[in-house]
C-alpha atoms as a PDB file:
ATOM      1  CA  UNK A   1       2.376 -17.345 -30.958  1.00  0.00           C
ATOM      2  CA  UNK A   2       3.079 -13.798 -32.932  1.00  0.00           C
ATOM      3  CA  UNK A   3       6.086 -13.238 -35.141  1.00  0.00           C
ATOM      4  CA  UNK A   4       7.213 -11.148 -32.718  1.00  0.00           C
ATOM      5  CA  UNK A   5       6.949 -13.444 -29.970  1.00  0.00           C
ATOM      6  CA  UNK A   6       8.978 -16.033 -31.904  1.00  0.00           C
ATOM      7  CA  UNK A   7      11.453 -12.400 -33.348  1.00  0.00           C
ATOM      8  CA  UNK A   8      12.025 -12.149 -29.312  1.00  0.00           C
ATOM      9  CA  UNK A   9      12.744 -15.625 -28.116  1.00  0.00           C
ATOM     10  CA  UNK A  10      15.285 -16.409 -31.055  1.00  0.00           C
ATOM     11  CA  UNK A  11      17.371 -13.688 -30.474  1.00  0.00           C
ATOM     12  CA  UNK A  12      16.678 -13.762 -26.499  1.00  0.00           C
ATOM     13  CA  UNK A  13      18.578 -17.319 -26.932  1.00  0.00           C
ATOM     14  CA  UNK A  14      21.368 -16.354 -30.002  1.00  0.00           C
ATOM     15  CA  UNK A  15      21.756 -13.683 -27.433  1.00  0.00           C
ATOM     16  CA  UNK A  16      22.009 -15.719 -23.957  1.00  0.00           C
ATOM     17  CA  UNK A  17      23.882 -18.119 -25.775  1.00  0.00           C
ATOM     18  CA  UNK A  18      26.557 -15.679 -27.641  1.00  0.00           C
ATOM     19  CA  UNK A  19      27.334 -14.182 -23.837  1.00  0.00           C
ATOM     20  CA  UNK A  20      27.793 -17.672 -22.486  1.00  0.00           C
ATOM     21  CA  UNK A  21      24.890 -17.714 -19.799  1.00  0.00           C
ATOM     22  CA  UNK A  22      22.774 -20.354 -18.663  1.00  0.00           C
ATOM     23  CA  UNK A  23      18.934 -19.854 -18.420  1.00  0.00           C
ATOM     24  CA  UNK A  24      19.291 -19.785 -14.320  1.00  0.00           C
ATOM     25  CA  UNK A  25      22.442 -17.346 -14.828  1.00  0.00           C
ATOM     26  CA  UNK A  26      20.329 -14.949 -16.936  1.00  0.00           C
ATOM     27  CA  UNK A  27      17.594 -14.788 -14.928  1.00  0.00           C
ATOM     28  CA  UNK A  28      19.271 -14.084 -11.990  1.00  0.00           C
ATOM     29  CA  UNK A  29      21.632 -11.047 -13.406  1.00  0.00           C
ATOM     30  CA  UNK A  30      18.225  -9.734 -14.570  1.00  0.00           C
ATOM     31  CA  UNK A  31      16.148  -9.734 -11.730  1.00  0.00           C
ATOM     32  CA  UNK A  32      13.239 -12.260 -13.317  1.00  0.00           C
ATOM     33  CA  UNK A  33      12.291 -15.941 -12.961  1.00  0.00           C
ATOM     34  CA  UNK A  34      14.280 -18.691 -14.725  1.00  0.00           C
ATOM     35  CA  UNK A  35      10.712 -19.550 -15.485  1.00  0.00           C
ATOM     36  CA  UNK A  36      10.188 -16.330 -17.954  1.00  0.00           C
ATOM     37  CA  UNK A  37      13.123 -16.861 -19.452  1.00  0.00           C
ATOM     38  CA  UNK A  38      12.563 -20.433 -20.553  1.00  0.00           C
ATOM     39  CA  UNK A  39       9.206 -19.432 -21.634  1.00  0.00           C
ATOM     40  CA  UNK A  40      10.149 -16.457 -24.001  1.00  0.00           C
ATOM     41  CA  UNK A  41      12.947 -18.486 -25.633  1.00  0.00           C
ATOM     42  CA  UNK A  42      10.471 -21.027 -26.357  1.00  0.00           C
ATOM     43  CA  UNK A  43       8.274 -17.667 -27.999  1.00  0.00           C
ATOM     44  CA  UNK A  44       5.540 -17.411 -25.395  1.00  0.00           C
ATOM     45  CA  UNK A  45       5.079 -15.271 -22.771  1.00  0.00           C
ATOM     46  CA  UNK A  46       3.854 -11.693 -23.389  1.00  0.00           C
ATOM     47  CA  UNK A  47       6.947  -9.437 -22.358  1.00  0.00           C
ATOM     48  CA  UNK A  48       6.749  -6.264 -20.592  1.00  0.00           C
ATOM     49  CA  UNK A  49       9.308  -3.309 -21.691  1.00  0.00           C
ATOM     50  CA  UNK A  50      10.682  -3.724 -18.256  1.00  0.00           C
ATOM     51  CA  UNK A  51      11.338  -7.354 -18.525  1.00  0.00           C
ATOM     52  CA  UNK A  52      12.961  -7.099 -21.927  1.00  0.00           C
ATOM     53  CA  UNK A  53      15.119  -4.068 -20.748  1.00  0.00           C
ATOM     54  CA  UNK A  54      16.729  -5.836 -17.717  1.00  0.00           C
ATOM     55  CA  UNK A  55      17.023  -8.997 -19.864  1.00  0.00           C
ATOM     56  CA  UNK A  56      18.551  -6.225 -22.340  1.00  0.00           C
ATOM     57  CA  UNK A  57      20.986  -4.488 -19.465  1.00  0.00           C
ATOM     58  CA  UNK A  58      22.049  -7.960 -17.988  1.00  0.00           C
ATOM     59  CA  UNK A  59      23.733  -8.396 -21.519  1.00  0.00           C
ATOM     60  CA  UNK A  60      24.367  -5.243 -22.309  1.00  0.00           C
ATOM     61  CA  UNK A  61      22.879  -5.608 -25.729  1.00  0.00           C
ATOM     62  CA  UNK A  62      20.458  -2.780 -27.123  1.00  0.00           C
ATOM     63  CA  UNK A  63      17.013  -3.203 -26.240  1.00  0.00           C
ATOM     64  CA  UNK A  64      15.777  -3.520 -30.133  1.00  0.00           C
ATOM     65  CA  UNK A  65      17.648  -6.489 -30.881  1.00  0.00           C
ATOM     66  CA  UNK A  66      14.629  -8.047 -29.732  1.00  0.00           C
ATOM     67  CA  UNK A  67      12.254  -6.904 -31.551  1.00  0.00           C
ATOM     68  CA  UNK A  68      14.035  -5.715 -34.909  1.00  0.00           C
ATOM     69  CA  UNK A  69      12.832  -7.537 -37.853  1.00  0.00           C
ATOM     70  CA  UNK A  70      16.420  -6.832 -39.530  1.00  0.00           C
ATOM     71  CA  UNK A  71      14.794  -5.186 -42.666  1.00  0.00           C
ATOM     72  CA  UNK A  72      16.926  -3.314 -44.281  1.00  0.00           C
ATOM     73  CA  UNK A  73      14.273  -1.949 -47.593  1.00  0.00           C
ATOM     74  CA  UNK A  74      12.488   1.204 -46.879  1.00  0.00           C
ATOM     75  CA  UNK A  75      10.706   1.005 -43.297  1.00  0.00           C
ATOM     76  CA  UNK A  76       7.202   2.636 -43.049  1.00  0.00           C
ATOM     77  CA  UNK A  77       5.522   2.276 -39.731  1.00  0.00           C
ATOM     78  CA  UNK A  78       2.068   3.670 -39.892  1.00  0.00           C
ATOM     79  CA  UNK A  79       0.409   5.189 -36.546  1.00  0.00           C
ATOM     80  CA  UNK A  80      -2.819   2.865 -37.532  1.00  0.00           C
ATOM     81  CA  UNK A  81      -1.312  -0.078 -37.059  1.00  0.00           C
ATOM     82  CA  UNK A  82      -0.293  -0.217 -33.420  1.00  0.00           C
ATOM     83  CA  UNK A  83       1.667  -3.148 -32.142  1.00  0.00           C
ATOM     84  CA  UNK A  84       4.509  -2.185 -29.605  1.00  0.00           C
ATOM     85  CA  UNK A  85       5.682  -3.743 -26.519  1.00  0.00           C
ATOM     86  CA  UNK A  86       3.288  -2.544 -23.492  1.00  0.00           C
ATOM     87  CA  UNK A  87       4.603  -1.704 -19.619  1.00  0.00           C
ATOM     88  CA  UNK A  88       3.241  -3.987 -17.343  1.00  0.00           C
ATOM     89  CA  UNK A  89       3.103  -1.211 -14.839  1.00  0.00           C
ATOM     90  CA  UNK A  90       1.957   2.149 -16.310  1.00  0.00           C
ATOM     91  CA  UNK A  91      -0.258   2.990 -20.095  1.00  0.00           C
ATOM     92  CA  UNK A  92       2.310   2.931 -21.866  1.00  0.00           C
ATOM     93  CA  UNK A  93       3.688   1.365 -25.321  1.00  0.00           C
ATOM     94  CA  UNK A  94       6.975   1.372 -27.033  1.00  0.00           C
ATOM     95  CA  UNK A  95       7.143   0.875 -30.595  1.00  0.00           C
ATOM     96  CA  UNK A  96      10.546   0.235 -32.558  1.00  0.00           C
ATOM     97  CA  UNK A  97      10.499   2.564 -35.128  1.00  0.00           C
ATOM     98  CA  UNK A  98      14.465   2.069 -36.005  1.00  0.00           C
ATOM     99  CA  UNK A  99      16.873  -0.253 -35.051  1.00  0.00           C
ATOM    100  CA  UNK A 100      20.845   0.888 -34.227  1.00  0.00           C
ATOM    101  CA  UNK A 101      22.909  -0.146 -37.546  1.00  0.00           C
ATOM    102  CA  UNK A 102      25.438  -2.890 -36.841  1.00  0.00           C
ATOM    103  CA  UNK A 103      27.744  -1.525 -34.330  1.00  0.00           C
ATOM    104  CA  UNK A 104      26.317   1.375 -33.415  1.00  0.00           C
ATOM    105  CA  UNK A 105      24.134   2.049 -30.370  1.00  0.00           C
ATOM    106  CA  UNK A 106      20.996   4.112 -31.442  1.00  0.00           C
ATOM    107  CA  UNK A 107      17.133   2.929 -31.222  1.00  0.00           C
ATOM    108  CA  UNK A 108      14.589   4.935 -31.926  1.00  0.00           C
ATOM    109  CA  UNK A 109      10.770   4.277 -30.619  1.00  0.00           C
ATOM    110  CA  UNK A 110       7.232   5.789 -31.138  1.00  0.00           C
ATOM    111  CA  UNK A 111       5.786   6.384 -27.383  1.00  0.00           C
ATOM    112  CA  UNK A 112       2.293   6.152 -26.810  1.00  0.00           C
ATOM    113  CA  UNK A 113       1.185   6.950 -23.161  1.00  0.00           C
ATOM    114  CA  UNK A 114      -1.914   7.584 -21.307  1.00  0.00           C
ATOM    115  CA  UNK A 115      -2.136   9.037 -17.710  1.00  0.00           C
ATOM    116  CA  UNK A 116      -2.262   6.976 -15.053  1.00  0.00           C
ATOM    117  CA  UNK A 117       0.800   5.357 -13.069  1.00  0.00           C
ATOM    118  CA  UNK A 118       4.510   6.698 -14.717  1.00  0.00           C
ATOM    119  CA  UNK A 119       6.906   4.814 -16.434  1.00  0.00           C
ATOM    120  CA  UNK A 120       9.390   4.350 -14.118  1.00  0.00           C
ATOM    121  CA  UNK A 121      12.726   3.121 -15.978  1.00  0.00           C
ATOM    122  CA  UNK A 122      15.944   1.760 -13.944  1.00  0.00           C
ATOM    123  CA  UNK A 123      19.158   2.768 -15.454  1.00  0.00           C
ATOM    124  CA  UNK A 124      20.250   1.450 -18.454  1.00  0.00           C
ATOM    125  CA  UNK A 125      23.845   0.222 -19.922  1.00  0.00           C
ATOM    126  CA  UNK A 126      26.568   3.152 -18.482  1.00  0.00           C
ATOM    127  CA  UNK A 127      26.676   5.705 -21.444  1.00  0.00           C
ATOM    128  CA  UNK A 128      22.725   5.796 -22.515  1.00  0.00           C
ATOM    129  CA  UNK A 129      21.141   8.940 -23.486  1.00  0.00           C
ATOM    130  CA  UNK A 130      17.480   9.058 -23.677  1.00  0.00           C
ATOM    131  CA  UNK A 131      16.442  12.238 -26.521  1.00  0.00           C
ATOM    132  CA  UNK A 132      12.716  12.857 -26.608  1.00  0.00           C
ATOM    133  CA  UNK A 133      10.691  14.639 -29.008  1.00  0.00           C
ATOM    134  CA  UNK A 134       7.297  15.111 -27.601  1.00  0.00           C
ATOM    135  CA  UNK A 135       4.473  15.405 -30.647  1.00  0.00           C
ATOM    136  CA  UNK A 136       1.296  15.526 -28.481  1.00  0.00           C
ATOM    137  CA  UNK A 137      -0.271  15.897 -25.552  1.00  0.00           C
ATOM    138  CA  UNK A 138       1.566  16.231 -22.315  1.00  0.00           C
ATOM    139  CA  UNK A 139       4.427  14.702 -20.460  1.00  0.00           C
ATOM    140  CA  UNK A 140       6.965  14.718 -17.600  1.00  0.00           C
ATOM    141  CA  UNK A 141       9.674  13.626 -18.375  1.00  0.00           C
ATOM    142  CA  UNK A 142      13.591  12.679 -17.824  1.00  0.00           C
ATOM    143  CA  UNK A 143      15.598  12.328 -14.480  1.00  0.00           C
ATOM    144  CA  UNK A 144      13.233  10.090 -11.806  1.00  0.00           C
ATOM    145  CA  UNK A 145      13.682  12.911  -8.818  1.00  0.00           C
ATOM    146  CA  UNK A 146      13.316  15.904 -11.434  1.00  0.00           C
ATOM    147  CA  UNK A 147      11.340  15.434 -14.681  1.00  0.00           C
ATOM    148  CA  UNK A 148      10.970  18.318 -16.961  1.00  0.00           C
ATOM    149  CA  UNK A 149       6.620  19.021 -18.307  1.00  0.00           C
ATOM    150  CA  UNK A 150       6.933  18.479 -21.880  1.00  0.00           C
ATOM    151  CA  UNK A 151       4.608  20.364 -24.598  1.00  0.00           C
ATOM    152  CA  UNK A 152       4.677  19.538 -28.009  1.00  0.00           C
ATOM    153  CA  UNK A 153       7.622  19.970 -30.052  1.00  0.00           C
ATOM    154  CA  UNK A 154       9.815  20.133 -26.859  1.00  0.00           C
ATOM    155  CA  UNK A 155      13.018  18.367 -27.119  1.00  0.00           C
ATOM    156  CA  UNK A 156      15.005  17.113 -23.509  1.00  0.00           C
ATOM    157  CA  UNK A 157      17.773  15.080 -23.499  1.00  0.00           C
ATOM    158  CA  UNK A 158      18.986  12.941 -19.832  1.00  0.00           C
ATOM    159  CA  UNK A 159      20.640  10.320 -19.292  1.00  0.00           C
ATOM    160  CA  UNK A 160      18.915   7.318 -19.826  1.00  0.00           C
ATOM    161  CA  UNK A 161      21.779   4.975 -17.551  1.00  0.00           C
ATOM    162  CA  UNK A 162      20.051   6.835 -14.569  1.00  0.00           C
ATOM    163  CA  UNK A 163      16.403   6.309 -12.897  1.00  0.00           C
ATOM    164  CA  UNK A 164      14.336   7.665 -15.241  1.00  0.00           C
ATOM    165  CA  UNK A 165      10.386   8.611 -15.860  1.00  0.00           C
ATOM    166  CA  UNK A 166       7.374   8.909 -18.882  1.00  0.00           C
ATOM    167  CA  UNK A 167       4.290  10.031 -17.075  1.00  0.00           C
ATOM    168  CA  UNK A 168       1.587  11.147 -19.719  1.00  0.00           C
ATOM    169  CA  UNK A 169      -0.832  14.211 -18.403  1.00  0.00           C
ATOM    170  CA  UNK A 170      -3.379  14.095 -20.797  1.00  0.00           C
ATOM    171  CA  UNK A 171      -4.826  11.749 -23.257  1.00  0.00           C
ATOM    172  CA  UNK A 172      -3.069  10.639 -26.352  1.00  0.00           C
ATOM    173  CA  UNK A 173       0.056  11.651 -25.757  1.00  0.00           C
ATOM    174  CA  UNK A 174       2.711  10.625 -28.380  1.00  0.00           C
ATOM    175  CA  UNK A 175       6.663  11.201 -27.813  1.00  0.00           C
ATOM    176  CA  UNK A 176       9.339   9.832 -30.503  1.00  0.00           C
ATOM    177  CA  UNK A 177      12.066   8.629 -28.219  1.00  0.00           C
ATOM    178  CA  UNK A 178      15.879   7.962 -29.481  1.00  0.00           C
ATOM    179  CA  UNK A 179      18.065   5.872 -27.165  1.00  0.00           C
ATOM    180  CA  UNK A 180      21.715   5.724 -27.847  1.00  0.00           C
ATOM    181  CA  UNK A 181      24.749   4.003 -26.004  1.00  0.00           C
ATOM    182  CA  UNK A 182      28.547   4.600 -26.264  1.00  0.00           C
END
């Protein structure tokens, strides 16, 4: 098991248990199998982003309070190192740059896409904006039914509690993404 394996099932079950939800309960206001969630409190399992984002929405908790590490000393995240939580259905990694101070909503990530299949994202809690900084390569991106081509240094903002989409269209592409709730 990874520290962050073990990060995600502690809080996955300070979480579940905080809201008051059984495992079943859980599972089934998120869409996956009582099964995963057993197995990710108990820190297996290798999450996707999209199973940790509906476990995320079905609480309405932000998605980092997974993954943070609750540091609070300077952060430096070098490029090098890699890590991230991968999609299970498109090239694509997110990496928690920044977690959202104590009651406030705002993540930010390090995106790391290849082309190939999109990032498809459901909607998120009500109130989510998605901001995205492209850095390299290519992208289309935002709204699921009309994304926006990203160059670098092109800034979009959408709402993120909408179907939304990261499709990379060239190698190496790298986006900074900031996700904030109200």
């Amino acid at each position: 098991m990874t520290t962050l394996s073990l990060r995600i099932g502690a809080a996955l079950r300070r979480e579940r248990e905080a809201h008051a939800l059984s495992v079943s309960e859980l599972a089934r206001q998120a869409g996956v199998s009582k099964a995963t969630v057993s197995q990710l409190e108990s820190g297996g399992g290798n999450p996707s982003v999209e199973t940790l984002w509906a476990l995320a929405t079905a609480m309405d908790i932000p998605f980092s309070t997974f993954v943070d590490d609750g540091a609070h000393a300077p952060t430096l995240v070098r490029a090098a190192d890699g890590g991230g939580i991968r999609s299970a259905s498109a090239p694509y990694l997110a990496t928690l740059l920044s977690a959202s101070p104590h009651r406030a909503r705002r993540d930010i990530y390090l995106i790391t896409a290849e082309p190939g299949e999109p990032r498809r994202s459901a909607p998120h809690s009500p109130g989510t904006i998605e901001h995205v900084i492209l850095a390299s390569g290519a992208a289309r991106v935002g709204p699921a039914g009309e994304p926006f081509t990203l160059s670098p240094g092109d800034y979009l903002s959408y709402p993120g509690d909408a179907p939304h989409v990261f499709e990379a269209l060239v190698p190496g592409t790298r986006a900074v993404l900031i996700s904030e709730s109200r």
